[in-house]
C-alpha atoms as a PDB file:
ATOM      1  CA  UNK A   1      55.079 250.441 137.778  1.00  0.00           C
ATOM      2  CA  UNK A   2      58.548 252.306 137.640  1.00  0.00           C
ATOM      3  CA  UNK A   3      61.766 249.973 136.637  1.00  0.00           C
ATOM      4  CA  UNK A   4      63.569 249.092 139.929  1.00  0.00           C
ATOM      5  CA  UNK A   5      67.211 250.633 139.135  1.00  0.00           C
ATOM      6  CA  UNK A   6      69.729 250.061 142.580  1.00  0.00           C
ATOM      7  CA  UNK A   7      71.265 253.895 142.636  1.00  0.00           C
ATOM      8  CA  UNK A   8      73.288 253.158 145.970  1.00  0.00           C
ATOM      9  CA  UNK A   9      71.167 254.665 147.650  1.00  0.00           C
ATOM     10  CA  UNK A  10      69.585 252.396 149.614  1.00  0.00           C
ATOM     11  CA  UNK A  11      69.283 253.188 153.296  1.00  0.00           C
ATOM     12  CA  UNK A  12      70.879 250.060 154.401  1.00  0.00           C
ATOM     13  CA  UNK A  13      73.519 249.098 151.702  1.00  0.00           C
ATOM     14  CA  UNK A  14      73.562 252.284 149.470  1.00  0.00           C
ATOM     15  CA  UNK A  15      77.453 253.510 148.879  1.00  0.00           C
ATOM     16  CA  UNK A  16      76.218 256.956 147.705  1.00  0.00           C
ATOM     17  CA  UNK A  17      73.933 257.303 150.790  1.00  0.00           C
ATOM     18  CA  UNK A  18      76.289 259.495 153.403  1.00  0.00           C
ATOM     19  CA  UNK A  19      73.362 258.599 156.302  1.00  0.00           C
ATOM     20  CA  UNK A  20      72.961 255.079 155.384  1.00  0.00           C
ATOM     21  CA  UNK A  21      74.024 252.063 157.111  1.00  0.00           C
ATOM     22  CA  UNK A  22      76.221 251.091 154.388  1.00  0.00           C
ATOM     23  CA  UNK A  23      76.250 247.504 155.059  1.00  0.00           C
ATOM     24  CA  UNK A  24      78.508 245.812 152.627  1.00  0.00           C
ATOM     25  CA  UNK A  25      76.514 242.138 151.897  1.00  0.00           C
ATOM     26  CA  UNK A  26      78.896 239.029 150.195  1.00  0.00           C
ATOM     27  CA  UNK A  27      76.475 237.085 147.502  1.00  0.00           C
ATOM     28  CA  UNK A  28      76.850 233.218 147.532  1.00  0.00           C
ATOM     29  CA  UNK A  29      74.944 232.616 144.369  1.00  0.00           C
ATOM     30  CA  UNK A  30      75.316 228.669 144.686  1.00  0.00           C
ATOM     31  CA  UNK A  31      73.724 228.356 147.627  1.00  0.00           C
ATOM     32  CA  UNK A  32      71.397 231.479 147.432  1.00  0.00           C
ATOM     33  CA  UNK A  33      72.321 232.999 149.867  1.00  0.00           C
ATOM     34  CA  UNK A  34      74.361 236.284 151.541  1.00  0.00           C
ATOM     35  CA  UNK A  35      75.883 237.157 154.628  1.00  0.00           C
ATOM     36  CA  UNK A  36      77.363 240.987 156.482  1.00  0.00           C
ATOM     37  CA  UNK A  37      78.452 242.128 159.185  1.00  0.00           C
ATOM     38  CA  UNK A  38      77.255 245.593 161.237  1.00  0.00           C
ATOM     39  CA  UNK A  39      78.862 247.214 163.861  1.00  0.00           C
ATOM     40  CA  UNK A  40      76.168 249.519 165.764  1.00  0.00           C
ATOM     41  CA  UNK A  41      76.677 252.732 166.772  1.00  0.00           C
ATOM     42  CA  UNK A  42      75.034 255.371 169.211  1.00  0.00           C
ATOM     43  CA  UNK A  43      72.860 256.888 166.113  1.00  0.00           C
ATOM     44  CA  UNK A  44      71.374 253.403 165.781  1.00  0.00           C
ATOM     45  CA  UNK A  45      69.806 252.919 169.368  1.00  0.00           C
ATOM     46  CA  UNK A  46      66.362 252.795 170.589  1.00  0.00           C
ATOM     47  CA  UNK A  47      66.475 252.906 174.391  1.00  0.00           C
ATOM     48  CA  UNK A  48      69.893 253.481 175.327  1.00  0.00           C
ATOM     49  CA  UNK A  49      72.682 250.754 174.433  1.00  0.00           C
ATOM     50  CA  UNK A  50      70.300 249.352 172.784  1.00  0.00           C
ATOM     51  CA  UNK A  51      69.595 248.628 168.873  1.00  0.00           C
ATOM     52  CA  UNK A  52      66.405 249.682 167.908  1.00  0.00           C
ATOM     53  CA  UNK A  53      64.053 247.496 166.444  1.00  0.00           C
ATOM     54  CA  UNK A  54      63.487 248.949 163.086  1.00  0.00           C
ATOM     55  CA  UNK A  55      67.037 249.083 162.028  1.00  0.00           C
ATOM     56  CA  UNK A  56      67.057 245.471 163.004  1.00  0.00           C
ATOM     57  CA  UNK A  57      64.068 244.772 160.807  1.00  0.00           C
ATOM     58  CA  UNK A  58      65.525 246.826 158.028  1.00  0.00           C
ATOM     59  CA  UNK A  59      68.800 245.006 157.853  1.00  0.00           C
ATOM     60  CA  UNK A  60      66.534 241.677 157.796  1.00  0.00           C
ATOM     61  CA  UNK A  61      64.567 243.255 155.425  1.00  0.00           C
ATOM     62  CA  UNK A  62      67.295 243.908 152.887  1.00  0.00           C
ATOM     63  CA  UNK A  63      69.163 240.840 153.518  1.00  0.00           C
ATOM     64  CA  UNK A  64      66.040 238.618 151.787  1.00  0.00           C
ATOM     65  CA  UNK A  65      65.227 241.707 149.250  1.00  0.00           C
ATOM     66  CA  UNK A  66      69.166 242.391 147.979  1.00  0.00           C
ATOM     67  CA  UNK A  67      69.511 238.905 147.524  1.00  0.00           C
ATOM     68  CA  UNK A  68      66.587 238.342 145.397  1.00  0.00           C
ATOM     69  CA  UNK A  69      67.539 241.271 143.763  1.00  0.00           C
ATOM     70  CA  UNK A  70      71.303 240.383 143.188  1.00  0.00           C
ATOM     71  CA  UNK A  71      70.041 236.645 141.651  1.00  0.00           C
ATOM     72  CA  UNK A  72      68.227 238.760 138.806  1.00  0.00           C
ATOM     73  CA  UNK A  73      64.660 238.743 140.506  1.00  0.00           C
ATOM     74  CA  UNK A  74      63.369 241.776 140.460  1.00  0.00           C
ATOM     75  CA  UNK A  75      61.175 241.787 143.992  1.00  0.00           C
ATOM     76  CA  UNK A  76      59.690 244.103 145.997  1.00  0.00           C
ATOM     77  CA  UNK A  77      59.324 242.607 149.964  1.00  0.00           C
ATOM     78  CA  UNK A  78      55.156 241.508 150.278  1.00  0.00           C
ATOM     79  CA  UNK A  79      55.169 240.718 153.651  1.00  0.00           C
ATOM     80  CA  UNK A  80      58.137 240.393 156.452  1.00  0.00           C
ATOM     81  CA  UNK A  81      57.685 238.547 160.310  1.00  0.00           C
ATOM     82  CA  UNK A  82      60.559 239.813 162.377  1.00  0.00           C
ATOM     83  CA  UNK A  83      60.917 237.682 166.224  1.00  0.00           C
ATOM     84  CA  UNK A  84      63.205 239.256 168.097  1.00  0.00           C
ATOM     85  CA  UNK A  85      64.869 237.447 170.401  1.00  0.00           C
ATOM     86  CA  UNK A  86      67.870 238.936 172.070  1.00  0.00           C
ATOM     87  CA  UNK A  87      68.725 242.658 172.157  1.00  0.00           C
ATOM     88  CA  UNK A  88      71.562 243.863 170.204  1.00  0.00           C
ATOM     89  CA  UNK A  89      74.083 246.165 172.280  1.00  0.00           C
ATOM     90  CA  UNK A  90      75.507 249.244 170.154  1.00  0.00           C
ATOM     91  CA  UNK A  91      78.933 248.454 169.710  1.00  0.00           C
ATOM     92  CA  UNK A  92      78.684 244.753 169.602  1.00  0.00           C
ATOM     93  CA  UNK A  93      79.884 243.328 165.662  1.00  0.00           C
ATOM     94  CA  UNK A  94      76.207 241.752 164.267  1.00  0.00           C
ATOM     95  CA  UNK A  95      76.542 238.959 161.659  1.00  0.00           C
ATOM     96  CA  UNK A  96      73.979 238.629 159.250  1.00  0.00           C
ATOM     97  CA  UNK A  97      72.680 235.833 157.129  1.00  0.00           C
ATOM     98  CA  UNK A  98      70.210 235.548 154.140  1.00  0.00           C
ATOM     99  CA  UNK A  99      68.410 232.841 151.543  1.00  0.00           C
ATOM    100  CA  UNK A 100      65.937 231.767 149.672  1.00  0.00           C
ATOM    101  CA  UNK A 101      63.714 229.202 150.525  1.00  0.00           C
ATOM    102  CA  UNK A 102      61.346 228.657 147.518  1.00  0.00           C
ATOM    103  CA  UNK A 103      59.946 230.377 144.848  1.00  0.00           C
ATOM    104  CA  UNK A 104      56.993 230.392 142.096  1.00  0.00           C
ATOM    105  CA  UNK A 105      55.923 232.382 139.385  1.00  0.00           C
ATOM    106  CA  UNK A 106      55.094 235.440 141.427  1.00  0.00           C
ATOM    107  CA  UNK A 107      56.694 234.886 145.007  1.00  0.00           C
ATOM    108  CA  UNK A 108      60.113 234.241 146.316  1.00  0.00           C
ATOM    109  CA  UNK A 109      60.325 233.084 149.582  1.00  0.00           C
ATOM    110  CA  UNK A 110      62.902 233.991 151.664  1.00  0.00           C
ATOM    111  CA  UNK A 111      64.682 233.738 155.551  1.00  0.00           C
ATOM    112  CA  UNK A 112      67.337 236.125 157.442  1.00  0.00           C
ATOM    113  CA  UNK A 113      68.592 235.828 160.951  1.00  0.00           C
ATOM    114  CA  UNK A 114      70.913 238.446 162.766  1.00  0.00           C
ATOM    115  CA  UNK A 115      73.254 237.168 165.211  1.00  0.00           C
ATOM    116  CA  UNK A 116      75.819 237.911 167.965  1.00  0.00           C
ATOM    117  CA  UNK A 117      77.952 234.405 168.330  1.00  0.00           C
ATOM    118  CA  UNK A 118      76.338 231.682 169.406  1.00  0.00           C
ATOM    119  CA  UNK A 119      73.343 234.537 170.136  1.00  0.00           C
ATOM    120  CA  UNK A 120      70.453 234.727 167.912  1.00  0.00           C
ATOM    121  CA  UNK A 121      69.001 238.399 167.951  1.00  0.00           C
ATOM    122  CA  UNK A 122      66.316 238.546 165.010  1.00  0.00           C
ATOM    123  CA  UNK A 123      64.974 236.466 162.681  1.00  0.00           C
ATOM    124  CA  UNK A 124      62.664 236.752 159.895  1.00  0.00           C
ATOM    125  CA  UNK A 125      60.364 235.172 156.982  1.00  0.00           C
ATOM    126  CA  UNK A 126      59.588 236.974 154.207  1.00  0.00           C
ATOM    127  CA  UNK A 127      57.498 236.794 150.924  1.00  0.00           C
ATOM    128  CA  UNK A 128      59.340 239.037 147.866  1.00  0.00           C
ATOM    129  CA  UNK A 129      56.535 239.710 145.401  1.00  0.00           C
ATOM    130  CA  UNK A 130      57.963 239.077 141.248  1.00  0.00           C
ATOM    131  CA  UNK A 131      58.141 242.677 139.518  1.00  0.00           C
ATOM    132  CA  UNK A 132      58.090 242.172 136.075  1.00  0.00           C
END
């Protein structure tokens, strides 16, 4: 398997990606984990006003993988469960959150939640698979 290098330009936090979401995410290396913040815009919507889905899951999605990633485990995501449970309006500032949970020889688990306030809108489980 190829060497996983971060170029920047990674669809949801790449700085060299010009159609990216460019999410900027703060590490917390003591406590594992990370947090962001998103602001939505019209070329992120499903139906309209609305977030689609798939962004959601991708910013989930990179919130458990960059954070592996940024703790010097190189990971690749295994499997992801995504609940949503609250739309997210374009427009409307989204505050994610990261961590690990556990980890073993070859898997790290991992958690992520998306929220508006006091409003949950997505959260997810994943299993990042060791690439040595």
């Amino acid at each position: 398997m190829k060497e996983l290098r971060d170029n920047q330009r990674c669809f949801v936090c790449g700085k060299k990606n010009p159609i990216g979401l460019s999410v900027n995410f703060t590490i917390n290396p003591g406590s594992q984990s990370l947090q962001a913040t998103f602001i939505p815009t019209d070329n992120h919507q499903g139906y309209e006003g609305i977030v689609h889905g798939g962004i959601l899951s991708a910013l989930l999605d990179e919130a458990m993988a960059k954070l592996a990633f940024s703790l010097v485990f190189p990971v690749m995501t295994a499997e992801i469960n995504v609940k949503f449970k609250s739309p997210a309006i374009v427009g409307e500032e989204l505050f994610i959150t990261g961590k690990l949970t556990r980890e073993n020889k070859r898997l790290i688990l991992a958690e992520a939640a998306i929220t508006r306030g006091p409003i949950i809108i997505a959260e997810a489980t994943g299993k990042l698979l060791r690439i040595h």
